[in-house]
Protein backbone atom coordinates (compact mmCIF):
# COMPACT_ATOMS: atom_id res chain seq x y z
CA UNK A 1 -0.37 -1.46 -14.02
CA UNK A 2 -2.59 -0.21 -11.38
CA UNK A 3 -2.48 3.10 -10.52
CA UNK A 4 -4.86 4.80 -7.51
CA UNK A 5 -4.90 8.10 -6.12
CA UNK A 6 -5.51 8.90 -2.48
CA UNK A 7 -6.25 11.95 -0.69
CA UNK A 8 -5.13 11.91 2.93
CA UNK A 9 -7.51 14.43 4.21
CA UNK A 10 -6.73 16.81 7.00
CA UNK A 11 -2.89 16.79 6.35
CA UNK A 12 -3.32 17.95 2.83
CA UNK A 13 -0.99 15.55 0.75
CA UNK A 14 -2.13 13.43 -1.70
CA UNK A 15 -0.26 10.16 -3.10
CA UNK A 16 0.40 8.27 -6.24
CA UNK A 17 0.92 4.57 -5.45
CA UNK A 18 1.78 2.74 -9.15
CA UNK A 19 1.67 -1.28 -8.82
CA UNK A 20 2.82 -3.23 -11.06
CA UNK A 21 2.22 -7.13 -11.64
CA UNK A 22 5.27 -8.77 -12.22
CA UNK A 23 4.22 -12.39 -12.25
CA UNK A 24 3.95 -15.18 -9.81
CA UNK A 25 1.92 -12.75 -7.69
CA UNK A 26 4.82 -10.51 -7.13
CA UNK A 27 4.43 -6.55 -7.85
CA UNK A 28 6.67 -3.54 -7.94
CA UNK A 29 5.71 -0.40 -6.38
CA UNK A 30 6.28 3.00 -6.86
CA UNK A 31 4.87 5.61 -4.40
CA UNK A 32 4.86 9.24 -5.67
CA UNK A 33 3.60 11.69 -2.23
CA UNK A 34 3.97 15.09 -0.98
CA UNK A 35 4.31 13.39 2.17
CA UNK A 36 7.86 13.04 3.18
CA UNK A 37 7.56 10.31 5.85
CA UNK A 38 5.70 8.48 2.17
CA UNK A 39 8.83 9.20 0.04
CA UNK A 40 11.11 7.99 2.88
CA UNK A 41 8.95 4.29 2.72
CA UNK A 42 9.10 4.83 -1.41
CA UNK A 43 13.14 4.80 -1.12
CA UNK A 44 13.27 1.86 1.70
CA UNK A 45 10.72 -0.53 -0.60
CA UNK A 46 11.95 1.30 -4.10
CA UNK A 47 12.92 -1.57 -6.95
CA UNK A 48 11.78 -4.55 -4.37
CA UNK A 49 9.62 -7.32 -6.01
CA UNK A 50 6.73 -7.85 -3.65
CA UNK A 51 4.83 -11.05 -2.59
CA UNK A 52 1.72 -9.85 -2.47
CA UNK A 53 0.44 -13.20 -0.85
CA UNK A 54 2.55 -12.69 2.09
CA UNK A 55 1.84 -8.97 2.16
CA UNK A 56 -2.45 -9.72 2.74
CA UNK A 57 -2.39 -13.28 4.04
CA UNK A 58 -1.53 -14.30 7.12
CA UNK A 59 0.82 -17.52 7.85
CA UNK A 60 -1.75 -20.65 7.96
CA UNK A 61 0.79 -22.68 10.21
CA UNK A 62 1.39 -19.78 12.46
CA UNK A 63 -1.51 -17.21 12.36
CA UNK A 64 1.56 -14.44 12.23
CA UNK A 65 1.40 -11.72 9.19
CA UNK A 66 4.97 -10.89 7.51
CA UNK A 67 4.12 -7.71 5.82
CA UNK A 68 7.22 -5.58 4.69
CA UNK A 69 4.82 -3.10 3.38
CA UNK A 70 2.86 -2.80 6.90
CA UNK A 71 6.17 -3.20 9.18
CA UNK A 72 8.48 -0.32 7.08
CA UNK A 73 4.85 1.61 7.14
CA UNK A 74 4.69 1.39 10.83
CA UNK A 75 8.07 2.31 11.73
CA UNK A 76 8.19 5.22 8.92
CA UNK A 77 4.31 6.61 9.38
CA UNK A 78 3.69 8.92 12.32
CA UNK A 79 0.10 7.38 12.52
CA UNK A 80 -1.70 4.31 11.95
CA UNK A 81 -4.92 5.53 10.64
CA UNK A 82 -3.18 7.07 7.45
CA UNK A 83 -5.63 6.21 4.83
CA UNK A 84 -2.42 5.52 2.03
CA UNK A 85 -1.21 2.59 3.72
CA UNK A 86 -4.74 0.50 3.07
CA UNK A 87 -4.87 2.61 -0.31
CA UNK A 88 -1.21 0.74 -0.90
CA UNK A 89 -2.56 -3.12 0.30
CA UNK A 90 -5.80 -2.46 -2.48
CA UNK A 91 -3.52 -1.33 -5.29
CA UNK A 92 -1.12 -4.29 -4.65
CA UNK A 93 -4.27 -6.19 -4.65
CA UNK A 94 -5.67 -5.35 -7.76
CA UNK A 95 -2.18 -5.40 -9.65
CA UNK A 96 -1.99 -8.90 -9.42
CA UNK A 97 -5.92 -10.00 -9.76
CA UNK A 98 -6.97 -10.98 -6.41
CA UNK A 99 -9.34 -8.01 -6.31
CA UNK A 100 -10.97 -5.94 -8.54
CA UNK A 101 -10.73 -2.23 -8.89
CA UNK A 102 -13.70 0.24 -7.16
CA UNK A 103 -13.14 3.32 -5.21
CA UNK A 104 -13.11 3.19 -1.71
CA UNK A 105 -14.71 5.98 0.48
CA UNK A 106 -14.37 6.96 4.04
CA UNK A 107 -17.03 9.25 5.04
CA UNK A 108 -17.49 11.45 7.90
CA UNK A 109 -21.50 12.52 9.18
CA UNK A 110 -22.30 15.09 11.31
């Protein structure tokens, strides 16, 4: 299981995303937030087995992306630039092997 934690920033809330690797290069997810527009996309994807291929690849015949993680994150995140939803892709991502796991930093200079 992999298992990151992410800091939001300014908001305050931090979230737990569990993945899971359930073969085939499918994962379960679990999302654990103080966020409540997070625990609302935790309940819509809770208990789903994921393809994580779809989820990062695009379609090679038709250049399209069919992300359920991105499209319930869109319509259930007030904001785009919410740092958990690439912190959700990378965890999905190293669940199933096709990354390995390093922190990730976004840093603002004055």
């Amino acid at each position: 299981m992999t298992q990151v934690k992410i800091f939001a920033g300014i908001c305050g809330f931090t979230t737990t995303v569990q993945s899971e690797d359930r073969g085939g290069y499918k994962a379960g997810l679990k999302i654990t937030s103080q966020c409540p527009n997070w625990k609302k996309v935790d309940e819509i994807l809770a208990d789903d087995d994921i393809n994580v291929m779809t989820e990062l690849f695009k379609n090679r015949q038709t250049g399209e992306l069919n992300s359920r993680l991105l499209d319930v994150a869109l319509k259930t995140i007030p904001h785009v630039s919410c740092p958990v939803i690439s912190g959700t892709f990378k965890a999905l991502e190293v669940s199933v092997g096709l990354a390995l796991p390093k922190d990730a930093t976004i840093t603002f200079i004055d």
